[in-house]
N, C-alpha and C. Protein backbone atom coordinates (compact mmCIF):
# COMPACT_ATOMS: atom_id res chain seq x y z
N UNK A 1 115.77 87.40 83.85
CA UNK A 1 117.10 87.91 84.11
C UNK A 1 117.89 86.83 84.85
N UNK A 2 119.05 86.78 84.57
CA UNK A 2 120.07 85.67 85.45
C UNK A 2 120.72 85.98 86.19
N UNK A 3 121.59 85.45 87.05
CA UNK A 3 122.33 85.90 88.34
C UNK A 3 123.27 87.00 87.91
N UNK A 4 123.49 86.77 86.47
CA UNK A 4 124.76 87.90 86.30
C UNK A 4 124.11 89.30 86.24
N UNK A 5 122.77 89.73 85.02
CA UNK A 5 122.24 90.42 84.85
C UNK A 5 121.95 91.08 86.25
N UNK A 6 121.66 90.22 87.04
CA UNK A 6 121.10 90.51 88.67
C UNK A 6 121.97 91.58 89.09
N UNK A 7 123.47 91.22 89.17
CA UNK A 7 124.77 91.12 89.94
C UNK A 7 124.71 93.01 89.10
N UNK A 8 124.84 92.54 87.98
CA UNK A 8 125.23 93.98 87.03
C UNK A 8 124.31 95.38 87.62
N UNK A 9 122.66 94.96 87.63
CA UNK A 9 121.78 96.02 88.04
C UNK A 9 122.09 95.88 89.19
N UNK A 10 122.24 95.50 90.29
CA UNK A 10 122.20 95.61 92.09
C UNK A 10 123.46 96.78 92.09
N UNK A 11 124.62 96.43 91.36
CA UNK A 11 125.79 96.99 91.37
C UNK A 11 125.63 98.70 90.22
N UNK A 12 124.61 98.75 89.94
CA UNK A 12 124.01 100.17 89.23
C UNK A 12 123.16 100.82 89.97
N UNK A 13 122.44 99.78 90.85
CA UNK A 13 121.49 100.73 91.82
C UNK A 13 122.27 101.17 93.41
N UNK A 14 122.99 100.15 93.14
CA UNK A 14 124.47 101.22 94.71
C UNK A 14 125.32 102.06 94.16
N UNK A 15 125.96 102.28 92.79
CA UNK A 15 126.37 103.01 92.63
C UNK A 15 125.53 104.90 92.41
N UNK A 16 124.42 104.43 91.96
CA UNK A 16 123.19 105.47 91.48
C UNK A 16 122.54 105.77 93.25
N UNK A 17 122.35 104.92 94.50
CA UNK A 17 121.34 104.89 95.31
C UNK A 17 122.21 105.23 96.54
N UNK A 18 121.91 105.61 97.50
CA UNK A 18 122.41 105.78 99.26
C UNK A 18 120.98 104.87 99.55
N UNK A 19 121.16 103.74 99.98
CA UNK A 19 119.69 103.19 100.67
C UNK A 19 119.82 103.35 102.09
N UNK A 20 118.81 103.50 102.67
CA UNK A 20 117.42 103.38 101.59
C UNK A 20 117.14 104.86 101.09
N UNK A 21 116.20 104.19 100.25
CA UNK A 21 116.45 105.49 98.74
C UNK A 21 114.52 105.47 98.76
N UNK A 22 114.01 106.37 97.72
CA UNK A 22 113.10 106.51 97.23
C UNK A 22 112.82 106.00 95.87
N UNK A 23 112.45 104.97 95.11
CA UNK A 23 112.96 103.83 94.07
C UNK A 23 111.74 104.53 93.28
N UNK A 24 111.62 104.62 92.08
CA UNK A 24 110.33 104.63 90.98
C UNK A 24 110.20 103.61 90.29
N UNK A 25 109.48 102.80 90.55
CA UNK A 25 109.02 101.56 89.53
C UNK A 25 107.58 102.28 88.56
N UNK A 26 107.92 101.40 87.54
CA UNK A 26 107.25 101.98 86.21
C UNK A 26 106.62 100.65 85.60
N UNK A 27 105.50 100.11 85.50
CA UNK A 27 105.21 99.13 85.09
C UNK A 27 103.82 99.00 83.84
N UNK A 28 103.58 97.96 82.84
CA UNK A 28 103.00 98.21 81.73
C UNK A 28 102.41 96.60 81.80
N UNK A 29 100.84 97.02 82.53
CA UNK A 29 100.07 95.67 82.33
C UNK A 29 98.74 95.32 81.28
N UNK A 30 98.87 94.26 81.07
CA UNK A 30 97.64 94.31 80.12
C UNK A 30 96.18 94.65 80.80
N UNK A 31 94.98 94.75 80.13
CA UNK A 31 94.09 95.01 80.77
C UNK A 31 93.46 93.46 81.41
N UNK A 32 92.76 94.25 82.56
CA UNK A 32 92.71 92.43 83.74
C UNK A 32 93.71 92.17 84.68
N UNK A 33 94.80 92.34 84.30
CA UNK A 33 95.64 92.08 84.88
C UNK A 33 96.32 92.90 86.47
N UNK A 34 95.59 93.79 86.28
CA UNK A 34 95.85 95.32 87.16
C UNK A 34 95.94 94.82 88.76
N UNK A 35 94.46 94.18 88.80
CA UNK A 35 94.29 93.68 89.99
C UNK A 35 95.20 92.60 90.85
N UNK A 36 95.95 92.14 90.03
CA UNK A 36 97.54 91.28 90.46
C UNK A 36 98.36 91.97 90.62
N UNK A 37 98.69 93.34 90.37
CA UNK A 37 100.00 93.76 90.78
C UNK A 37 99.30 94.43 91.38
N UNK A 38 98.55 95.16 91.58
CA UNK A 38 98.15 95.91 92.81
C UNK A 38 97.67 95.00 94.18
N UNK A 39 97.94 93.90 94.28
CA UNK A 39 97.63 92.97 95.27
C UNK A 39 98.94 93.25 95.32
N UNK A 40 100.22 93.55 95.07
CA UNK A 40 101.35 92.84 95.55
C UNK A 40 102.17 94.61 96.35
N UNK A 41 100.94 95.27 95.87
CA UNK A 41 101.93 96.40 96.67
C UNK A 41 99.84 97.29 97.58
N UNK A 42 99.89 96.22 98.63
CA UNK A 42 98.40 96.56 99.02
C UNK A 42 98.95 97.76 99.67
N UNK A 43 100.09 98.65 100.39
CA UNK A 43 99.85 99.57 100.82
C UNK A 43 100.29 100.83 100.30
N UNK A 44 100.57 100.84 99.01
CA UNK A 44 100.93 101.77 98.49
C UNK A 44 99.79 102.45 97.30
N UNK A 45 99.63 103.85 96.76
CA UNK A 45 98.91 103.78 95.86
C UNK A 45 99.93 104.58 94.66
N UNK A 46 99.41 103.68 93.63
CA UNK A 46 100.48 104.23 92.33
C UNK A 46 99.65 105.35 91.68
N UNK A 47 100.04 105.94 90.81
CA UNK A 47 99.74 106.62 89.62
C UNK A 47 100.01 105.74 88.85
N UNK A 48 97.91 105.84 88.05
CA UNK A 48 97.75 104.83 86.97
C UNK A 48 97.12 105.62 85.73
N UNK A 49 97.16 105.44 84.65
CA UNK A 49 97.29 105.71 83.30
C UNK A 49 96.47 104.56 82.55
N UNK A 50 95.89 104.87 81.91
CA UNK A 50 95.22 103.73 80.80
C UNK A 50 95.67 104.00 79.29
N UNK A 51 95.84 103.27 78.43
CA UNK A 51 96.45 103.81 77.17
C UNK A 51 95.28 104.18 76.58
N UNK A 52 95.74 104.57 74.80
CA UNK A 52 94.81 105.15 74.22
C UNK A 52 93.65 104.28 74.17
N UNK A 53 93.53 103.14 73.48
CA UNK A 53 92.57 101.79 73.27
C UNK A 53 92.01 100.84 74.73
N UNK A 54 92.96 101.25 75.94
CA UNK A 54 92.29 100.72 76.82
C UNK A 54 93.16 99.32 77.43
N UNK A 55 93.57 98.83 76.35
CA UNK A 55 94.19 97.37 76.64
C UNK A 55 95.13 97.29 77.64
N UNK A 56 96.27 98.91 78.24
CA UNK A 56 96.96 98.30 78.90
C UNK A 56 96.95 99.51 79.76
N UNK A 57 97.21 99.22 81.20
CA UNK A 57 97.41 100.45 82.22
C UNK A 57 99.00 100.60 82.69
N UNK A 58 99.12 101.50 82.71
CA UNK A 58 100.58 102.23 83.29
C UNK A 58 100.79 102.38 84.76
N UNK A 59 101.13 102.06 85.78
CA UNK A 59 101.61 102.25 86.67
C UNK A 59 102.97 103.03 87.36
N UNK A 60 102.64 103.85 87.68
CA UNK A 60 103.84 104.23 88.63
C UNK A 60 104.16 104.41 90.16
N UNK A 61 104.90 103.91 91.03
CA UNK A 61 104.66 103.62 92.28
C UNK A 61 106.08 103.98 92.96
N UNK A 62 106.21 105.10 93.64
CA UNK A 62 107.33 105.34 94.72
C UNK A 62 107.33 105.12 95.70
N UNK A 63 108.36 104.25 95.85
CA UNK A 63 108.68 103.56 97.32
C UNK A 63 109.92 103.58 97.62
N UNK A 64 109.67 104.21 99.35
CA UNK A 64 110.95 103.76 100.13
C UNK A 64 111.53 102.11 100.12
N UNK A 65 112.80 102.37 99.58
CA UNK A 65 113.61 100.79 99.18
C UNK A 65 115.07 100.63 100.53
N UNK A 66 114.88 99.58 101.16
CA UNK A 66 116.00 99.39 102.30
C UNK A 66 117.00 98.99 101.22
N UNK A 67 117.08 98.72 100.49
CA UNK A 67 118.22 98.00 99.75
C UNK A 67 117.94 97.79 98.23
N UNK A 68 119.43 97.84 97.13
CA UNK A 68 119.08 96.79 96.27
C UNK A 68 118.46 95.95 95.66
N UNK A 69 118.89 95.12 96.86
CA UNK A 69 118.44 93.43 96.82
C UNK A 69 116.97 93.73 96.50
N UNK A 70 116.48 94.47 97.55
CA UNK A 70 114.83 94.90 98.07
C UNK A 70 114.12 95.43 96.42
N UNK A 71 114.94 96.26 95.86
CA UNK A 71 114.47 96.66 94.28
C UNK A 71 114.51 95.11 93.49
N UNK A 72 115.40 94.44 93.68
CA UNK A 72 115.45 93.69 92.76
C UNK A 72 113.94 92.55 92.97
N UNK A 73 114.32 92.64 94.18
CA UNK A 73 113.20 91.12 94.78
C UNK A 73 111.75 91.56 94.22
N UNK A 74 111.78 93.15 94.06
CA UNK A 74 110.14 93.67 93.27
C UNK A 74 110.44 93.30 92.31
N UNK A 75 111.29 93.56 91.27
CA UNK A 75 111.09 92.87 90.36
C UNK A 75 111.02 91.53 89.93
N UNK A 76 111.39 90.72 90.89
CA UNK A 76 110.92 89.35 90.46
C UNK A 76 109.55 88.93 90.86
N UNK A 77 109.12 89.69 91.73
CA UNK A 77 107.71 89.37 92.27
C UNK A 77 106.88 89.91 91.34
N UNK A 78 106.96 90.84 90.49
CA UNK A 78 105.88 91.21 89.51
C UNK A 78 106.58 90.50 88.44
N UNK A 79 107.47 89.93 88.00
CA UNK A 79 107.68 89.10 86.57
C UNK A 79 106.83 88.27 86.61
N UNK A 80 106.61 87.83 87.40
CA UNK A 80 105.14 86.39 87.64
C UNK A 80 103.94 87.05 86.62
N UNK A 81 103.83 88.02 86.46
CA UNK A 81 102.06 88.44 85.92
C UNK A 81 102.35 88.33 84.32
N UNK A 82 101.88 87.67 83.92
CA UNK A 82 101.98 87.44 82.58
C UNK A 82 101.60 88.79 81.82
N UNK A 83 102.59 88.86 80.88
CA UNK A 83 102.35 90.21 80.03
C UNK A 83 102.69 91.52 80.46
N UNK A 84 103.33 91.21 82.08
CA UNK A 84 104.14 92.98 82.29
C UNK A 84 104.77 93.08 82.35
N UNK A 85 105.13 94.68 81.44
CA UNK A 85 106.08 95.57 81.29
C UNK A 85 107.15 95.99 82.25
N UNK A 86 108.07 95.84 82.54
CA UNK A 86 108.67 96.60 83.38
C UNK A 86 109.70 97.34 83.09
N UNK A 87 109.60 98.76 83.05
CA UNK A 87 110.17 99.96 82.46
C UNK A 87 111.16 100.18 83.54
């Protein structure tokens, strides 16, 4: 995503949010991979899902968000894991 894309969602999640808010991130990793995004949120526990075949797990994780910015910055910190989804 680029600064504009950035600019567009920050300015959808203040219009949609009073922060801090209660945020739902939704995420779609391959299998293996699990253990990297769950390092990046060590104190929270998500609701996880495995698909039909196994290959990929579903995550869902609600968290208190101070801000925006704070939603956005998760999402750049899990773009790093090669191959996830972010719904």
């Amino acid at each position: 995503m680029d600064n504009q894309n950035f600019e567009k969602f920050r300015e959808q999640l203040d219009q949609h949010y009073a922060w801090p808010a209660l945020y739902t991130f939704k995420f779609i990793v391959p299998l293996g991979k699990e253990p990297m995004l769950k390092a990046l949120f060590p104190n929270h526990t998500p609701n996880e899902k495995a698909s039909r075949n196994g290959n990929y797990t579903s995550f869902t994780y609600q968290m208190m968000m101070p801000s925006s910015q704070a939603v956005i910055d998760t999402y750049i910190s899990v773009s790093k894991i090669e191959g996830l989804i972010a719904l």
